[in-house]
PDB file of N, CA and C in Angstrom:
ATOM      1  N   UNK A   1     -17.491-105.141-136.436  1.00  0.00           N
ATOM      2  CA  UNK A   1     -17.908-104.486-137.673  1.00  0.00           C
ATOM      3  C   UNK A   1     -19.285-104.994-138.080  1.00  0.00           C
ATOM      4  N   UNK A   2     -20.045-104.154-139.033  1.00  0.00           N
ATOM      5  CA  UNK A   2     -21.204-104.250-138.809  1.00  0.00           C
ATOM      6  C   UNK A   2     -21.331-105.086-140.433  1.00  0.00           C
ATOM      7  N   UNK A   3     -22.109-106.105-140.349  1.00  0.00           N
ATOM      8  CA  UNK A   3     -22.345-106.593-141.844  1.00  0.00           C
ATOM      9  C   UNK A   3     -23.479-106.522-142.724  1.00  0.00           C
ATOM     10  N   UNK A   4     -24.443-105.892-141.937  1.00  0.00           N
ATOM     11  CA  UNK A   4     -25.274-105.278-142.613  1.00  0.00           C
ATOM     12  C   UNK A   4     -26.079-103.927-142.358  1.00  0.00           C
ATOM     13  N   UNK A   5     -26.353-102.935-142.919  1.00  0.00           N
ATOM     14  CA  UNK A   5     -26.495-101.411-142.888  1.00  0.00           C
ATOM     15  C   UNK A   5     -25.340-100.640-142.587  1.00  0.00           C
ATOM     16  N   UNK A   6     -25.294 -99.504-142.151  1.00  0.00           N
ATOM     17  CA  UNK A   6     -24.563 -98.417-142.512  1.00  0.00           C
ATOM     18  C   UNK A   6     -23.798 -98.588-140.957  1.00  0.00           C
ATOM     19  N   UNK A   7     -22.868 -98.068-141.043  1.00  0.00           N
ATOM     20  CA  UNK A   7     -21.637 -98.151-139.623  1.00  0.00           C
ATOM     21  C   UNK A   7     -22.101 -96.523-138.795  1.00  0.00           C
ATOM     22  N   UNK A   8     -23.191 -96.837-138.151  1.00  0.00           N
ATOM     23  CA  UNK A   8     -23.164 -95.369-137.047  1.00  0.00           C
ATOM     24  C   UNK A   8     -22.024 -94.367-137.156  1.00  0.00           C
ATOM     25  N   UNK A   9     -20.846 -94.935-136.944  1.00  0.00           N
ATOM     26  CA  UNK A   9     -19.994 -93.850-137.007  1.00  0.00           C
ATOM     27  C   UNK A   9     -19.583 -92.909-138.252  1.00  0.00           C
ATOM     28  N   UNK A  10     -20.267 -93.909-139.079  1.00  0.00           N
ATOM     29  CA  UNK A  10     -19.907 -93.099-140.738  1.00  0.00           C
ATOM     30  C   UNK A  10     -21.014 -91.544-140.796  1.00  0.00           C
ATOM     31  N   UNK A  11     -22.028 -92.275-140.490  1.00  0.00           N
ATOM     32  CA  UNK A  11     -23.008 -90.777-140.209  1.00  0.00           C
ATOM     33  C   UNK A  11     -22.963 -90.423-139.408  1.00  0.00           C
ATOM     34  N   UNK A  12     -21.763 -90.037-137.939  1.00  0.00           N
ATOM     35  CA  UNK A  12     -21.304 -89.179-137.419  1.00  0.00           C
ATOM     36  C   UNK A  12     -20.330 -88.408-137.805  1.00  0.00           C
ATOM     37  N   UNK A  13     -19.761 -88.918-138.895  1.00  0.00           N
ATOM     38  CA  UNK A  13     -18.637 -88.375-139.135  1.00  0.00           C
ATOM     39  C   UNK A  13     -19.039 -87.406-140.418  1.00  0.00           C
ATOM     40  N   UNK A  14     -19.952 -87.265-141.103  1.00  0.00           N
ATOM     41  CA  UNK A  14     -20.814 -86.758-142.070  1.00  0.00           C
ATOM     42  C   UNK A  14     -20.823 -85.677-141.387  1.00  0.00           C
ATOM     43  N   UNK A  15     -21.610 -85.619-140.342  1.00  0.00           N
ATOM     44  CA  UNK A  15     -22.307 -84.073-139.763  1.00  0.00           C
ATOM     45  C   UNK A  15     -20.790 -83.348-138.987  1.00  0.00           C
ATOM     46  N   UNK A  16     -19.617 -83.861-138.440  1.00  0.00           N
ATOM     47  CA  UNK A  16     -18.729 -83.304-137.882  1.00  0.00           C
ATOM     48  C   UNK A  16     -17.695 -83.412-138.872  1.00  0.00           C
ATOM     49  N   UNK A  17     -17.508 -83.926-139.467  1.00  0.00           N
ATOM     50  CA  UNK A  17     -15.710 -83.805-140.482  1.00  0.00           C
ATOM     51  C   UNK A  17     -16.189 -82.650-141.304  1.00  0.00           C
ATOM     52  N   UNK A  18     -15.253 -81.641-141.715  1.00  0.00           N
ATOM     53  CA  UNK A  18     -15.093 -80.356-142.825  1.00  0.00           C
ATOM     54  C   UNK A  18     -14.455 -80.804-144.123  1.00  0.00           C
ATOM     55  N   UNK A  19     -14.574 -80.132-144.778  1.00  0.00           N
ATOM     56  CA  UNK A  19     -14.026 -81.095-146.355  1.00  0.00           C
ATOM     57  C   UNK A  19     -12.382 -80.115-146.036  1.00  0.00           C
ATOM     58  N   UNK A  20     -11.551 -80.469-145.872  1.00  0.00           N
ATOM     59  CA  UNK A  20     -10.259 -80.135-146.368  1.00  0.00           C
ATOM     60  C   UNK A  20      -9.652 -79.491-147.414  1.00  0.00           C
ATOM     61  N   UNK A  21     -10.001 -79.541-148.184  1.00  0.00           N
ATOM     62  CA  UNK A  21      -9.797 -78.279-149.411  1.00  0.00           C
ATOM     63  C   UNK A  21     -10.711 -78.357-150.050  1.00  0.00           C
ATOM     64  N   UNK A  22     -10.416 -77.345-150.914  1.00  0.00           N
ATOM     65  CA  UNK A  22     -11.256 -77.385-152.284  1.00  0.00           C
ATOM     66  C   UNK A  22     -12.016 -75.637-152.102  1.00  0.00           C
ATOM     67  N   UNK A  23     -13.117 -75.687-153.190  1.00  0.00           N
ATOM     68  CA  UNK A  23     -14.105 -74.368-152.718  1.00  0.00           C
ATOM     69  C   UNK A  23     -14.632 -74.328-151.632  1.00  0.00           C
ATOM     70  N   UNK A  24     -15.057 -75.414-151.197  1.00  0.00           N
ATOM     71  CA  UNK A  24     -15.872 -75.533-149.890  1.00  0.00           C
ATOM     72  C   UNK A  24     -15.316 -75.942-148.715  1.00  0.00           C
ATOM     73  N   UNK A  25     -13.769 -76.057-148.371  1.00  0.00           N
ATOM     74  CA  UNK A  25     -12.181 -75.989-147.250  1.00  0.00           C
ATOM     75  C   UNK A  25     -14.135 -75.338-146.208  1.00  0.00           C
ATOM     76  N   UNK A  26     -13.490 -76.321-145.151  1.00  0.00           N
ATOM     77  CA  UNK A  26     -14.291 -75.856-143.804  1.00  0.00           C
ATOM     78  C   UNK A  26     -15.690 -76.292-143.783  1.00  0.00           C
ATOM     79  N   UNK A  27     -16.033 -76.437-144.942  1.00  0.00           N
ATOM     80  CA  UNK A  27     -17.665 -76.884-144.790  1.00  0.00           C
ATOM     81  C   UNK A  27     -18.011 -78.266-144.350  1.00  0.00           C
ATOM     82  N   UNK A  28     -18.982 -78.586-143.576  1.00  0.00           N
ATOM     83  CA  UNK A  28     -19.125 -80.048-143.160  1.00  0.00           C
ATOM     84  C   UNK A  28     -19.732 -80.398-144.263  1.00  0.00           C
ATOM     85  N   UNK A  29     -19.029 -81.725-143.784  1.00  0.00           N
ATOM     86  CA  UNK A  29     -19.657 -83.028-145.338  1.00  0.00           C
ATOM     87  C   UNK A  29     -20.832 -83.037-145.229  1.00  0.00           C
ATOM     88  N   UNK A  30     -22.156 -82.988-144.679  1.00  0.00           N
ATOM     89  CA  UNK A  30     -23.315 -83.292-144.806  1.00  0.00           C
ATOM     90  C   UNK A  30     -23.919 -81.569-145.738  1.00  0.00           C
ATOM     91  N   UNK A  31     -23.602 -80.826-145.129  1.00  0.00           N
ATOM     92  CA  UNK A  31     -23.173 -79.426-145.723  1.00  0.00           C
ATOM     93  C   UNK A  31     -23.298 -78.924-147.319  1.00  0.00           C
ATOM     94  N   UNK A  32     -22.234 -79.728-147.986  1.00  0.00           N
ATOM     95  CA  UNK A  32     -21.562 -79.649-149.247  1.00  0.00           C
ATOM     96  C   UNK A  32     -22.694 -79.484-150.067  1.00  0.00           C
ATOM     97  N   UNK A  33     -22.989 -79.153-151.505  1.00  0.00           N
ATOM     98  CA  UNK A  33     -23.751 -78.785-152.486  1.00  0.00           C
ATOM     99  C   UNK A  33     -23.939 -80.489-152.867  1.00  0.00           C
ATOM    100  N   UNK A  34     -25.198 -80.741-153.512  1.00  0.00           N
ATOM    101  CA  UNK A  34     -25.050 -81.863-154.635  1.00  0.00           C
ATOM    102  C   UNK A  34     -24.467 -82.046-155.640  1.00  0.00           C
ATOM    103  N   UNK A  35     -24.220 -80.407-156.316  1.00  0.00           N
ATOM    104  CA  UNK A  35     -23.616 -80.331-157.416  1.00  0.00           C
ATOM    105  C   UNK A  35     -22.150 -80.460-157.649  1.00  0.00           C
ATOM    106  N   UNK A  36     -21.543 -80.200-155.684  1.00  0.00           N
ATOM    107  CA  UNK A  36     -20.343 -80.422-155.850  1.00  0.00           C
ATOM    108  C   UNK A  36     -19.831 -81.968-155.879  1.00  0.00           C
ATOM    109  N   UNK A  37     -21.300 -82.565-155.189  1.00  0.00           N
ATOM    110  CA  UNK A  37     -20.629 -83.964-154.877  1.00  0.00           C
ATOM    111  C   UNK A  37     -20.820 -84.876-156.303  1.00  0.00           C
ATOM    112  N   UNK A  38     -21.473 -84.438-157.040  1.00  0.00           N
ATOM    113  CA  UNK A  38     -21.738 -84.930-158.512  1.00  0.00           C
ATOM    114  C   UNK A  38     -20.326 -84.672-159.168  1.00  0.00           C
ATOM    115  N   UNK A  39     -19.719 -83.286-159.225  1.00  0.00           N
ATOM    116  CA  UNK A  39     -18.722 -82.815-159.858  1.00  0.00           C
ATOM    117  C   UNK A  39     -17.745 -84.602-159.513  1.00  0.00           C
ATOM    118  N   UNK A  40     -17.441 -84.597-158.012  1.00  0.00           N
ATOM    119  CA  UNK A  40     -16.816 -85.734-157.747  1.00  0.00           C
ATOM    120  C   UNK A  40     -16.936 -87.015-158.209  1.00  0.00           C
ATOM    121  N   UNK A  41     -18.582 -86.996-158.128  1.00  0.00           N
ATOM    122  CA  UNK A  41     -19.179 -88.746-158.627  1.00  0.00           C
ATOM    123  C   UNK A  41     -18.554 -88.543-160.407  1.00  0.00           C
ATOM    124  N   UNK A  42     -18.371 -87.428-161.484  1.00  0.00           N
ATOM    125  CA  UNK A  42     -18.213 -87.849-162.503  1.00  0.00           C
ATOM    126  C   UNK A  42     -16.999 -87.424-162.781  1.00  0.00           C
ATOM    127  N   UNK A  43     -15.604 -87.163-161.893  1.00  0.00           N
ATOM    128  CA  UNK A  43     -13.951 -86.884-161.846  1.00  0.00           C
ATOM    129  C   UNK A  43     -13.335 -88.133-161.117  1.00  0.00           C
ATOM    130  N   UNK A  44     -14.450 -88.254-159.763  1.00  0.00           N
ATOM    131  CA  UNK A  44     -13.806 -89.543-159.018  1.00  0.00           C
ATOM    132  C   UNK A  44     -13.346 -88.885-157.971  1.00  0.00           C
ATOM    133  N   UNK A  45     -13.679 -89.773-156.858  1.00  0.00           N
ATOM    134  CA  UNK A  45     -13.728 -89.267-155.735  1.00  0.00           C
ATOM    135  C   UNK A  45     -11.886 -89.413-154.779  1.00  0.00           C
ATOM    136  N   UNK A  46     -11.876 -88.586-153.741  1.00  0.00           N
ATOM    137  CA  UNK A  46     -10.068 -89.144-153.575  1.00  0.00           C
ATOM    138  C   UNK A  46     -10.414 -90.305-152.415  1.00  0.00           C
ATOM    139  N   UNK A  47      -8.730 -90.349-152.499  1.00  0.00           N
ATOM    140  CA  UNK A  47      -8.622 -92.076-151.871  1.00  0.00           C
ATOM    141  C   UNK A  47      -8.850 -91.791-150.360  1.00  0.00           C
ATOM    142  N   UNK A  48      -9.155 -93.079-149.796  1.00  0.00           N
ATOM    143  CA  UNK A  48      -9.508 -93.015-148.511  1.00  0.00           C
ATOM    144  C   UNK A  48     -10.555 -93.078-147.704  1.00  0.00           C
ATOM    145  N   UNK A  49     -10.575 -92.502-146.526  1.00  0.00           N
ATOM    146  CA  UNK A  49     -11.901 -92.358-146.290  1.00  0.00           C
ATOM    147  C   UNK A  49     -12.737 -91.612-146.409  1.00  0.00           C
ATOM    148  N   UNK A  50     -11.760 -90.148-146.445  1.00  0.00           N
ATOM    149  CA  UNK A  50     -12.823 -88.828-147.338  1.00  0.00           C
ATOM    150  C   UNK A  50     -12.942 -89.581-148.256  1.00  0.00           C
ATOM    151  N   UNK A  51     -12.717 -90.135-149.490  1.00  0.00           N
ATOM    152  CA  UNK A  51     -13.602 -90.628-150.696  1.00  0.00           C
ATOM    153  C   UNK A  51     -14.631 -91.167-149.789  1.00  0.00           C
ATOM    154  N   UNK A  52     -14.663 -92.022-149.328  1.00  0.00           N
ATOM    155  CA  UNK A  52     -15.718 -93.243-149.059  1.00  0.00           C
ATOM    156  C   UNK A  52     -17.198 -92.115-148.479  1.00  0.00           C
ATOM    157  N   UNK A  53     -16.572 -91.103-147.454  1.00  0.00           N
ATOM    158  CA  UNK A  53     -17.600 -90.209-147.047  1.00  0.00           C
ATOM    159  C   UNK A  53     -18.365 -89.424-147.978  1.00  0.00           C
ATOM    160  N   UNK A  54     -17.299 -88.777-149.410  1.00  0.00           N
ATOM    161  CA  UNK A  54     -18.303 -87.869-149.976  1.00  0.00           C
ATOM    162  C   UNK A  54     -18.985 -88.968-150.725  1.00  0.00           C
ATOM    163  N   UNK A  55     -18.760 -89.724-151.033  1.00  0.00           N
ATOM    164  CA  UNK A  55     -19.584 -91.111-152.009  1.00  0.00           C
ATOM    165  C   UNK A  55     -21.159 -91.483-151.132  1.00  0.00           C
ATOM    166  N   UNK A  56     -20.695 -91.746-149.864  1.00  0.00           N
ATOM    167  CA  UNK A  56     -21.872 -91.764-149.194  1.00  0.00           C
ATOM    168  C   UNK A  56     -22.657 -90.643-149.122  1.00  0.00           C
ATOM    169  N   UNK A  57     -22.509 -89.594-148.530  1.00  0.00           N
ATOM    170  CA  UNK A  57     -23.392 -88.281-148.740  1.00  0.00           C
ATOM    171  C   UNK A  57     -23.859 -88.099-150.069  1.00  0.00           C
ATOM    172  N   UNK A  58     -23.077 -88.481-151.077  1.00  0.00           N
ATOM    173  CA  UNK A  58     -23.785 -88.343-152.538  1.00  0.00           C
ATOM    174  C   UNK A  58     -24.710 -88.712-152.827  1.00  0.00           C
ATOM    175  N   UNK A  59     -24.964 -90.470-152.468  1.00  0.00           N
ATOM    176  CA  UNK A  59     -25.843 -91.140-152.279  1.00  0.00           C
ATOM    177  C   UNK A  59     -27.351 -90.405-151.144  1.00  0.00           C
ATOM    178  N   UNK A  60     -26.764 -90.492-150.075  1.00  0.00           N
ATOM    179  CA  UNK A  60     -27.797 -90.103-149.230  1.00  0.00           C
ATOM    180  C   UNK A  60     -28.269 -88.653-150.320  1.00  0.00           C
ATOM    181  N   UNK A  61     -27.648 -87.756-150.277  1.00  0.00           N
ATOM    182  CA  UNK A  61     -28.351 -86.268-150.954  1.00  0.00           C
ATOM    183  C   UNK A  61     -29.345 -87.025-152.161  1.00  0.00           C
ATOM    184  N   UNK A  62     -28.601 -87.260-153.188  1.00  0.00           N
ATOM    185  CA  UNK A  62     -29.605 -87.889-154.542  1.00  0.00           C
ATOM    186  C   UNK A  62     -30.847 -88.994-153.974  1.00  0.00           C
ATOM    187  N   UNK A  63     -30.876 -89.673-153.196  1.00  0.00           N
ATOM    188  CA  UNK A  63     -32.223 -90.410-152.880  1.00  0.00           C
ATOM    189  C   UNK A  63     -32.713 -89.577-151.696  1.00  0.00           C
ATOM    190  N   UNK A  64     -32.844 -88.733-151.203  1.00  0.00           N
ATOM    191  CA  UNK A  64     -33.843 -87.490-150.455  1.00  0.00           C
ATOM    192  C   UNK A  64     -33.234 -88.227-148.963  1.00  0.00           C
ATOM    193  N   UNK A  65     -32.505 -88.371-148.605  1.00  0.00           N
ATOM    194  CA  UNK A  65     -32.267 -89.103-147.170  1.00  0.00           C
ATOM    195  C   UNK A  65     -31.499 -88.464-146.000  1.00  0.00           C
ATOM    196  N   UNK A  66     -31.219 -87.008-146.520  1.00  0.00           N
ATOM    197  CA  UNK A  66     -31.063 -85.662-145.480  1.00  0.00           C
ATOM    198  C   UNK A  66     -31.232 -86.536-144.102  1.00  0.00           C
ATOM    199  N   UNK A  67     -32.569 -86.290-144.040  1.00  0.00           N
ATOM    200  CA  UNK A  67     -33.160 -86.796-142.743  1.00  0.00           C
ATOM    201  C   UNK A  67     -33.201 -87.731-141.842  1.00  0.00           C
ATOM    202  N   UNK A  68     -32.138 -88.321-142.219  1.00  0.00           N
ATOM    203  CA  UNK A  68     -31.652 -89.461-141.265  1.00  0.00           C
ATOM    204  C   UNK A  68     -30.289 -89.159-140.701  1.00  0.00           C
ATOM    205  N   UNK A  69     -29.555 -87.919-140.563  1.00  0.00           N
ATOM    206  CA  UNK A  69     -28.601 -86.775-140.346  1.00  0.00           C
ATOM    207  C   UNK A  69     -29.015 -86.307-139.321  1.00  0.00           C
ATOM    208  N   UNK A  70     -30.470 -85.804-139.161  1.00  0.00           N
ATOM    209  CA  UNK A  70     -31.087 -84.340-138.581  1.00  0.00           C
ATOM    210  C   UNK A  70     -30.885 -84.616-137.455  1.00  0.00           C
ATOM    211  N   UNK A  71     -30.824 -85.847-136.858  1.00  0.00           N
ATOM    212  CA  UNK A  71     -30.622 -86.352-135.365  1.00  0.00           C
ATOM    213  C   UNK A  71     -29.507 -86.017-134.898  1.00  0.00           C
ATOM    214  N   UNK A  72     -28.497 -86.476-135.591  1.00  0.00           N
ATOM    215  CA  UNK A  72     -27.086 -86.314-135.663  1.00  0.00           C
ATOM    216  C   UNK A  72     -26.713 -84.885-135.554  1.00  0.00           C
ATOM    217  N   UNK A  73     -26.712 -83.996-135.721  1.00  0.00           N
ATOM    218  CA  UNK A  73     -26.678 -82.678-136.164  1.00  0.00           C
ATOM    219  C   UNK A  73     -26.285 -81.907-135.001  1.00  0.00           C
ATOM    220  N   UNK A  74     -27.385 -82.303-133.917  1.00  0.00           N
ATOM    221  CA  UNK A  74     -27.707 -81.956-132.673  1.00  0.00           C
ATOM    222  C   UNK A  74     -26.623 -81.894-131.816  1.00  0.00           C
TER     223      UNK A  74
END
């Protein structure tokens, strides 16, 4: 495990996992609106590791950091 920066596999799993329900059922997590992931940041995100993922993409979307994805994508 990694003890400092981000776990590679977490931003693989961004560009390939689909959100499981909701409005956006099927859309990949990197995908999702800001506005939806805000809706989450101020209801609270669910347990697990989908929480932990849309929390991260929230982050990445609000500080402009798309672009460290774009590789991934591919």
């Amino acid at each position: 495990m990694q003890e400092n920066g981000l776990n590679p596999q977490l931003l693989k799993d961004l560009v390939k996992m689909q959100m499981p329900f909701g409005k956006y059922k099927g859309r990949i997590l990197c995908d999702l609106p800001v506005s939806y992931l805000e809706w989450f940041d101020a209801k609270g995100y669910p347990d697990g590791k989908l929480g932990m993922l849309l929390q991260t993409m929230h982050v990445i979307k609000i500080n402009g950091l798309e672009d460290l994805l774009k590789p991934l994508k591919r």
